[in-house]
C-alpha atoms as a PDB file:
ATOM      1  CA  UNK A   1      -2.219   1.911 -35.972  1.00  0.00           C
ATOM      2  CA  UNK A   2      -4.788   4.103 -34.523  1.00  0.00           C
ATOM      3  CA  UNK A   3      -5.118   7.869 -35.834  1.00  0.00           C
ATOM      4  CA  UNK A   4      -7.448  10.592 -34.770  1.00  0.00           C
ATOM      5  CA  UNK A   5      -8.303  14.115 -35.207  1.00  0.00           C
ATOM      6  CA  UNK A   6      -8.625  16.143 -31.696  1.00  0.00           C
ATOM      7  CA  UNK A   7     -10.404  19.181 -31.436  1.00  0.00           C
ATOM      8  CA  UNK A   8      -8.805  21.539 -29.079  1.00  0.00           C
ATOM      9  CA  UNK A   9     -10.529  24.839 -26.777  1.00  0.00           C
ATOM     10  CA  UNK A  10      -7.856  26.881 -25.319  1.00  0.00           C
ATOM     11  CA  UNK A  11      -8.311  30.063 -22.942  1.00  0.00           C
ATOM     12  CA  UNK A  12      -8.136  32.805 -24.803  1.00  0.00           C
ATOM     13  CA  UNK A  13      -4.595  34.044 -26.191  1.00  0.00           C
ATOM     14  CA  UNK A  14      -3.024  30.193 -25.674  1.00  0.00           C
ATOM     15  CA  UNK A  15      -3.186  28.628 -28.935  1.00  0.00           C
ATOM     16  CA  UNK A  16       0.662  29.046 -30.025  1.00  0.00           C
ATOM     17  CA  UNK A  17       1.574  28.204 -26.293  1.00  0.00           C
ATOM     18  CA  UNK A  18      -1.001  25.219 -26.587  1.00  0.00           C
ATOM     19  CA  UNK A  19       0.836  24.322 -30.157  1.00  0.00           C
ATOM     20  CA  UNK A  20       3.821  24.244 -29.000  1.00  0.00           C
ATOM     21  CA  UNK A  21       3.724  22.313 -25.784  1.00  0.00           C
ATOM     22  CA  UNK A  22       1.845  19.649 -28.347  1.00  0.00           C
ATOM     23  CA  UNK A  23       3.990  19.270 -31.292  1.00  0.00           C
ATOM     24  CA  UNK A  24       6.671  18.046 -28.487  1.00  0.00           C
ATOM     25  CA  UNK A  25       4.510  15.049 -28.285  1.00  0.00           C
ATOM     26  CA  UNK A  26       6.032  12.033 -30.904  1.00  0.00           C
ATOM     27  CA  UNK A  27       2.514  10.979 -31.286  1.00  0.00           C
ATOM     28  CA  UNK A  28       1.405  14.220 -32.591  1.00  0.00           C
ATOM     29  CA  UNK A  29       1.856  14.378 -36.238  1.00  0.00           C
ATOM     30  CA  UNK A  30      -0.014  17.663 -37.139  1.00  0.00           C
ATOM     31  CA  UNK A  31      -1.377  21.147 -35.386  1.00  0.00           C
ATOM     32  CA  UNK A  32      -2.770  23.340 -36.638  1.00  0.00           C
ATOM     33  CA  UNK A  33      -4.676  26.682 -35.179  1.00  0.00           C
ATOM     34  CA  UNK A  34      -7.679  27.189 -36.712  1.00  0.00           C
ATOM     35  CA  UNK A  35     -10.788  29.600 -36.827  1.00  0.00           C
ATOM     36  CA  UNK A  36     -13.835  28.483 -35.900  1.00  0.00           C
ATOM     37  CA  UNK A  37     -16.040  26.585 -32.996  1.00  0.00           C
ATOM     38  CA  UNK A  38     -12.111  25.118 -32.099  1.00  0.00           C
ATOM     39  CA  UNK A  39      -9.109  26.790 -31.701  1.00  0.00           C
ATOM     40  CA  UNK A  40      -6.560  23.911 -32.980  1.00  0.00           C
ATOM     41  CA  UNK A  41      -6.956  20.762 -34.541  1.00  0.00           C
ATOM     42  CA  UNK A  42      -4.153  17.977 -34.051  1.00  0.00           C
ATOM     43  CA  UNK A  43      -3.308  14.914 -35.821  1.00  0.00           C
ATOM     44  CA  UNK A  44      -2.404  11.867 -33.587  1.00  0.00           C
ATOM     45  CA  UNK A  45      -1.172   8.552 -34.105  1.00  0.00           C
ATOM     46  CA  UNK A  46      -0.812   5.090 -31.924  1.00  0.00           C
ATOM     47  CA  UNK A  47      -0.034   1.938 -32.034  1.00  0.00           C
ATOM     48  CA  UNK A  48      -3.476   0.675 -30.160  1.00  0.00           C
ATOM     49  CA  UNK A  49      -6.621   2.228 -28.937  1.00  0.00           C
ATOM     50  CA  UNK A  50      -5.066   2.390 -24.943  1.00  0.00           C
ATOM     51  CA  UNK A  51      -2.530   4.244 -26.457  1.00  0.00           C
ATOM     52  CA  UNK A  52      -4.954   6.669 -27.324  1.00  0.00           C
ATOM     53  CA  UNK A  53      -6.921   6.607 -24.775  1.00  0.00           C
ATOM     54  CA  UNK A  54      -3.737   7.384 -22.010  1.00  0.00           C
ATOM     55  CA  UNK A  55      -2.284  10.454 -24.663  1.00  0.00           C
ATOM     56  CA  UNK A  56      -5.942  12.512 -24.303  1.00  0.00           C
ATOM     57  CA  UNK A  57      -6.648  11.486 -21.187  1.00  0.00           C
ATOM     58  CA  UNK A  58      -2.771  11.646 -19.314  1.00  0.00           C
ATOM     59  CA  UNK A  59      -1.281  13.960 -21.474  1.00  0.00           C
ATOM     60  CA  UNK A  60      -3.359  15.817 -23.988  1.00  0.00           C
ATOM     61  CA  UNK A  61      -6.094  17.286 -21.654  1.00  0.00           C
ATOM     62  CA  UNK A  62      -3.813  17.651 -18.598  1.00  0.00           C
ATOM     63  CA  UNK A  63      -1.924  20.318 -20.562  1.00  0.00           C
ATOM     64  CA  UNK A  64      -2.479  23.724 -18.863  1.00  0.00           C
ATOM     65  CA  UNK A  65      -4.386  26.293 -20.823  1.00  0.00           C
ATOM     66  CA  UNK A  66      -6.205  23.006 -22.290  1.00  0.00           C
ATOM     67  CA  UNK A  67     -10.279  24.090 -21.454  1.00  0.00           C
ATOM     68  CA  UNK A  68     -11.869  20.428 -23.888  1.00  0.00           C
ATOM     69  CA  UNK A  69     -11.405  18.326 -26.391  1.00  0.00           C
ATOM     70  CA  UNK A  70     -12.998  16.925 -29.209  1.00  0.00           C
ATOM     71  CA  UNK A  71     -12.444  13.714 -30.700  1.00  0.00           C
ATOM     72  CA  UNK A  72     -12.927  11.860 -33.713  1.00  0.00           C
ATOM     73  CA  UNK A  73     -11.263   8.611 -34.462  1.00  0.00           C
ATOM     74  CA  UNK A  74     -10.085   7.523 -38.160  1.00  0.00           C
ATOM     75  CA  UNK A  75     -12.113   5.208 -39.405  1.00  0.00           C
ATOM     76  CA  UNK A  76     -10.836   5.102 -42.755  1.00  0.00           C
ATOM     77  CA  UNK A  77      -8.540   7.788 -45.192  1.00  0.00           C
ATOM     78  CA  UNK A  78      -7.637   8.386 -48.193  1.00  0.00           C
ATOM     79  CA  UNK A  79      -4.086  10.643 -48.931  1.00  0.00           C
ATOM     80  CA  UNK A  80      -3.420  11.696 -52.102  1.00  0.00           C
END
Protein backbone atom coordinates (compact mmCIF):
# COMPACT_ATOMS: atom_id res chain seq x y z
CA UNK A 1 0.00 0.00 0.00
CA UNK A 2 1.13 3.36 -0.96
CA UNK A 3 -0.29 6.54 1.01
CA UNK A 4 0.40 10.18 0.52
CA UNK A 5 -0.49 13.55 1.60
CA UNK A 6 -1.38 16.06 -1.48
CA UNK A 7 -1.27 19.57 -1.14
CA UNK A 8 -3.94 21.24 -3.08
CA UNK A 9 -4.13 25.30 -4.71
CA UNK A 10 -7.53 26.03 -5.85
CA UNK A 11 -8.78 29.40 -7.61
CA UNK A 12 -10.13 31.36 -5.29
CA UNK A 13 -13.74 30.50 -3.81
CA UNK A 14 -13.32 26.52 -5.05
CA UNK A 15 -12.24 24.69 -2.12
CA UNK A 16 -15.76 23.03 -1.09
CA UNK A 17 -16.38 22.51 -4.93
CA UNK A 18 -12.69 21.11 -5.10
CA UNK A 19 -13.66 18.86 -1.80
CA UNK A 20 -16.32 17.56 -3.04
CA UNK A 21 -15.51 16.49 -6.55
CA UNK A 22 -12.44 14.65 -4.45
CA UNK A 23 -13.97 12.80 -1.68
CA UNK A 24 -15.91 10.95 -4.74
CA UNK A 25 -12.60 9.43 -5.41
CA UNK A 26 -12.35 5.65 -3.42
CA UNK A 27 -8.74 6.36 -3.13
CA UNK A 28 -9.22 9.46 -1.23
CA UNK A 29 -9.48 8.76 2.37
CA UNK A 30 -9.34 12.33 3.90
CA UNK A 31 -9.90 16.28 2.84
CA UNK A 32 -9.64 18.62 4.50
CA UNK A 33 -9.64 22.66 3.72
CA UNK A 34 -7.15 24.27 5.40
CA UNK A 35 -5.55 27.81 6.04
CA UNK A 36 -2.40 28.46 5.01
CA UNK A 37 0.26 28.37 1.88
CA UNK A 38 -2.55 25.39 0.62
CA UNK A 39 -6.00 25.46 0.44
CA UNK A 40 -6.80 21.55 1.11
CA UNK A 41 -4.86 18.76 2.10
CA UNK A 42 -6.04 15.10 1.04
CA UNK A 43 -5.22 11.75 2.21
CA UNK A 44 -4.70 9.08 -0.56
CA UNK A 45 -4.18 5.54 -0.68
CA UNK A 46 -2.99 2.76 -3.45
CA UNK A 47 -2.17 -0.35 -3.93
CA UNK A 48 1.34 0.53 -5.90
CA UNK A 49 3.29 3.57 -6.73
CA UNK A 50 1.61 3.65 -10.68
CA UNK A 51 -1.41 3.78 -8.93
CA UNK A 52 -0.37 6.88 -7.58
CA UNK A 53 1.23 8.20 -10.04
CA UNK A 54 -2.10 7.82 -12.71
CA UNK A 55 -4.67 9.33 -9.59
CA UNK A 56 -2.46 12.91 -9.47
CA UNK A 57 -1.54 12.89 -12.70
CA UNK A 58 -5.13 11.50 -14.63
CA UNK A 59 -7.41 12.41 -12.13
CA UNK A 60 -6.31 14.58 -9.27
CA UNK A 61 -4.75 17.55 -11.22
CA UNK A 62 -7.11 17.29 -14.23
CA UNK A 63 -9.92 18.36 -11.88
CA UNK A 64 -11.15 21.85 -12.92
CA UNK A 65 -10.57 24.64 -10.48
CA UNK A 66 -7.33 22.42 -9.57
CA UNK A 67 -4.31 25.44 -10.08
CA UNK A 68 -1.03 22.63 -8.30
CA UNK A 69 -0.29 20.17 -6.22
CA UNK A 70 1.94 19.24 -3.66
CA UNK A 71 3.07 15.95 -2.78
CA UNK A 72 4.55 14.07 -0.13
CA UNK A 73 4.68 10.35 -0.03
CA UNK A 74 4.38 8.22 3.38
CA UNK A 75 7.33 6.98 4.25
CA UNK A 76 6.46 5.70 7.49
CA UNK A 77 3.32 6.51 10.30
CA UNK A 78 2.42 6.08 13.33
CA UNK A 79 -1.72 6.21 14.36
CA UNK A 80 -2.61 6.26 17.65
Amino acid sequence: MVEAFVFINTEIGAEDEVMDALVKMPEVKEAMIVYGPYDLVVKISTDTAESLRKLISEKIRKLPKIKSTTTLIIAKSIVK
